[in-house]
C-alpha atoms as a PDB file:
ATOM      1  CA  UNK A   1      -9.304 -11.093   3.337  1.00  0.00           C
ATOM      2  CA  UNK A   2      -8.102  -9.577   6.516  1.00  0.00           C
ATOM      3  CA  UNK A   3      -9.808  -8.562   9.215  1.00  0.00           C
ATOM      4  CA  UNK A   4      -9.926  -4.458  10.328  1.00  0.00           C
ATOM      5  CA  UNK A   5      -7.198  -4.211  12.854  1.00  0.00           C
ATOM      6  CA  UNK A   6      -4.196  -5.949  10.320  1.00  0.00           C
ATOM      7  CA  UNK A   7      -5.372  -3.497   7.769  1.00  0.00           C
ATOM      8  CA  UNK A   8      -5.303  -0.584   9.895  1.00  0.00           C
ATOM      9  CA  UNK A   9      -1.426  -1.722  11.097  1.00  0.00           C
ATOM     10  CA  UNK A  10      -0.497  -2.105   7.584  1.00  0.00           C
ATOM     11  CA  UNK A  11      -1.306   0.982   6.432  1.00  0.00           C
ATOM     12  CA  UNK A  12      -0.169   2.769   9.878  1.00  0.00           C
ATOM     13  CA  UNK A  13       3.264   2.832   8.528  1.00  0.00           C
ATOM     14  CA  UNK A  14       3.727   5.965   6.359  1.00  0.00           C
ATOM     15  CA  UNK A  15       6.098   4.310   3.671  1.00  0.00           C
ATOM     16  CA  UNK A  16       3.224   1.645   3.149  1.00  0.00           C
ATOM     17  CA  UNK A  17       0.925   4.181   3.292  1.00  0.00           C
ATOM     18  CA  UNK A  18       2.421   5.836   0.476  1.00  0.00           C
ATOM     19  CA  UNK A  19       2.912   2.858  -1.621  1.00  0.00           C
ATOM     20  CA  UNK A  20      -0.932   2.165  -1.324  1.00  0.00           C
ATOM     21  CA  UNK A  21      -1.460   5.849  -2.195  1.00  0.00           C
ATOM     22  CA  UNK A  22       0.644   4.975  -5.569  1.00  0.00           C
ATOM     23  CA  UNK A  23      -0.713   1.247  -5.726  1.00  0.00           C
ATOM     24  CA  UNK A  24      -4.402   2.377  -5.089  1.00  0.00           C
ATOM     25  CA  UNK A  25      -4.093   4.412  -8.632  1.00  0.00           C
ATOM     26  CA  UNK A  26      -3.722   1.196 -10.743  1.00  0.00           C
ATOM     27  CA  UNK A  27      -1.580  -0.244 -12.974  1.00  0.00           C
ATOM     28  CA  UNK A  28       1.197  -3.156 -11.755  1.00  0.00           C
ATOM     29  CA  UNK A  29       4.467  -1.180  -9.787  1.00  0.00           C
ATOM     30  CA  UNK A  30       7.626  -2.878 -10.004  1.00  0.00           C
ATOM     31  CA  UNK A  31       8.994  -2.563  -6.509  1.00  0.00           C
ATOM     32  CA  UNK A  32      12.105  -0.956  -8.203  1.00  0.00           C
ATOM     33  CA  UNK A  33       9.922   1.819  -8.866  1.00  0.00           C
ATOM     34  CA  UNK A  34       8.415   1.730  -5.565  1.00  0.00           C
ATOM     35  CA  UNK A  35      12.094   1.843  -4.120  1.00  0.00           C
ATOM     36  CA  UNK A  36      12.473   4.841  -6.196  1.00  0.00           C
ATOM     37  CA  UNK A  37       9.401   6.858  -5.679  1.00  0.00           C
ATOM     38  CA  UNK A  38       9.841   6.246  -1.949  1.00  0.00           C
ATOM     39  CA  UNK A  39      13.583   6.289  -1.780  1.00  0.00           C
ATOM     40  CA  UNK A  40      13.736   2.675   0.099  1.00  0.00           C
ATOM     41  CA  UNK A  41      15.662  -0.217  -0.131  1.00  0.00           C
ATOM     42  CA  UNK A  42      14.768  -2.988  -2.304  1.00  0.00           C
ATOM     43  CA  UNK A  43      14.422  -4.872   1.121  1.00  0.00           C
ATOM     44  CA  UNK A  44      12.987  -2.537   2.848  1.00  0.00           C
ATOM     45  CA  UNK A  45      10.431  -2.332  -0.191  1.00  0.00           C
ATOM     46  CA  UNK A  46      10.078  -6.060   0.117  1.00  0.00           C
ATOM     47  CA  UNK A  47       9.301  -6.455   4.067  1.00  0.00           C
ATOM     48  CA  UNK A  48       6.731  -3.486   3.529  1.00  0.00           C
ATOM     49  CA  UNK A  49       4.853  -4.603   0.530  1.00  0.00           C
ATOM     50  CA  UNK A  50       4.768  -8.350   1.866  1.00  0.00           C
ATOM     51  CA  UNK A  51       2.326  -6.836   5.055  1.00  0.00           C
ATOM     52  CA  UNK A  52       0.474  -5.298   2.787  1.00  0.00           C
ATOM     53  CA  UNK A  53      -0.127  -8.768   0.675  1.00  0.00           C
ATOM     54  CA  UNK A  54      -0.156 -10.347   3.901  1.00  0.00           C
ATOM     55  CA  UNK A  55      -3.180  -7.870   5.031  1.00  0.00           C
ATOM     56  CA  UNK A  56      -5.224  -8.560   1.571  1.00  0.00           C
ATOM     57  CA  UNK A  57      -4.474  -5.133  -0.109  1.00  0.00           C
ATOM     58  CA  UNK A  58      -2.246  -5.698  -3.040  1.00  0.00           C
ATOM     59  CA  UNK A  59      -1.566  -8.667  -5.048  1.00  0.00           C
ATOM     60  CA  UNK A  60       1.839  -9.501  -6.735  1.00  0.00           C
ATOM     61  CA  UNK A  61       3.493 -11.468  -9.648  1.00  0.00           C
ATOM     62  CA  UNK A  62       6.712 -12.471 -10.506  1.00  0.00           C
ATOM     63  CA  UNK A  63       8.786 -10.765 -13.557  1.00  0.00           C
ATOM     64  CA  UNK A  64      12.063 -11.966 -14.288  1.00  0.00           C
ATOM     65  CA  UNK A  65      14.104 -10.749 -11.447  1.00  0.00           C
ATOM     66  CA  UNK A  66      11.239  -8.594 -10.183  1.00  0.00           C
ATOM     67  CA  UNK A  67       8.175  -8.350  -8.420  1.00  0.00           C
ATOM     68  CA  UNK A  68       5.221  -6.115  -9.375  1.00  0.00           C
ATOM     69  CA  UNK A  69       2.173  -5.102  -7.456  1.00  0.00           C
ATOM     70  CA  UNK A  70      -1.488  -4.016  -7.880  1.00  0.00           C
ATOM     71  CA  UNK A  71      -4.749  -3.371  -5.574  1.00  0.00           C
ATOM     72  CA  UNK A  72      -6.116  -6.914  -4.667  1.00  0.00           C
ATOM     73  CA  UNK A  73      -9.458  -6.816  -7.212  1.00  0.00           C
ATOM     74  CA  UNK A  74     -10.958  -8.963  -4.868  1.00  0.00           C
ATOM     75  CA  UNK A  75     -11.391  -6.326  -1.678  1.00  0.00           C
ATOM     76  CA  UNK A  76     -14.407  -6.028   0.067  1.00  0.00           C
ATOM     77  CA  UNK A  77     -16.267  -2.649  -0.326  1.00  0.00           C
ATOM     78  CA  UNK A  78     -15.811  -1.804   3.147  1.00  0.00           C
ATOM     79  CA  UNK A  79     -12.022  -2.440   3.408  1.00  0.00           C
ATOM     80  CA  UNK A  80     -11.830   0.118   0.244  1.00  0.00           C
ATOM     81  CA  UNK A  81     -13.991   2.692   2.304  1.00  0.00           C
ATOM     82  CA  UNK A  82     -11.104   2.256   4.746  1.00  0.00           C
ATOM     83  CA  UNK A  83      -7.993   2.424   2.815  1.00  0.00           C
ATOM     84  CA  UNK A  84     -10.150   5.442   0.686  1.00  0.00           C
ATOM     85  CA  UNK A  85     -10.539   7.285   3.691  1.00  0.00           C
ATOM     86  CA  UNK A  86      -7.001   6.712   4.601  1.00  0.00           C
ATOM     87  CA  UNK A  87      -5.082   7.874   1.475  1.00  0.00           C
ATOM     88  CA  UNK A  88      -8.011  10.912   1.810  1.00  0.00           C
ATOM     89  CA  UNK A  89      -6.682  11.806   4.985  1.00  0.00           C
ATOM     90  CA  UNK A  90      -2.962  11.225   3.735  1.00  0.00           C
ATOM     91  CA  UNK A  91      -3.641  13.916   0.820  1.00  0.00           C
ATOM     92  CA  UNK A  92      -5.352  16.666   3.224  1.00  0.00           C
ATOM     93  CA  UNK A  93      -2.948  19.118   5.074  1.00  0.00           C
ATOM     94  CA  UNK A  94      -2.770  18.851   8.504  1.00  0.00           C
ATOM     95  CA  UNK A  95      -4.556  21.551  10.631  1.00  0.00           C
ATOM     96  CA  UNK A  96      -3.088  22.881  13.693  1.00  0.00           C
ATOM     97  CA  UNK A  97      -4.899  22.514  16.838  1.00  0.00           C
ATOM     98  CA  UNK A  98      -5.927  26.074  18.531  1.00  0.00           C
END
């Protein structure tokens, strides 16, 4: 597993952010759904999902001409306290400052 600062830069970026939002709910995601829930490029889709396998947050398998993710099973409960509070803070509107 990764350590705190390569999971905070992987889910910095908002389109990775977003796939962990839809990743984070279960279920394997073909990254052509993932292209088309986030309006990406297959290799755009790629490069983001492999830092977010590279940081220990999603796990992948091959299908035919495919790749489909999930959540890693295997994350430690504080990492998931993170990426929770990250996709809580995602969902929230954004408050103006006075």
């Amino acid at each position: 597993m990764s350590d705190v600062p390569q999971i905070l830069a992987a889910l910095a970026e908002p389109t990775r952010l977003r796939a962990m939002q839809i990743v984070w709910r279960g279920g394997e995601h073909c990254v052509c759904d993932l292209m088309s829930a986030l309006d990406a490029t297959q290799s755009r889709m790629s490069r983001h999902m492999s830092v977010l396998k590279a940081a220990g947050l999603v796990t992948d398998r091959r299908d035919a001409q495919w790749v489909r993710y999930r959540r890693n099973p295997d994350i430690p409960p504080a990492i998931v306290r993170i990426v929770d509070a990250a996709l809580a803070a995602l969902e929230k509107p954004r408050r103006r400052a006075a």
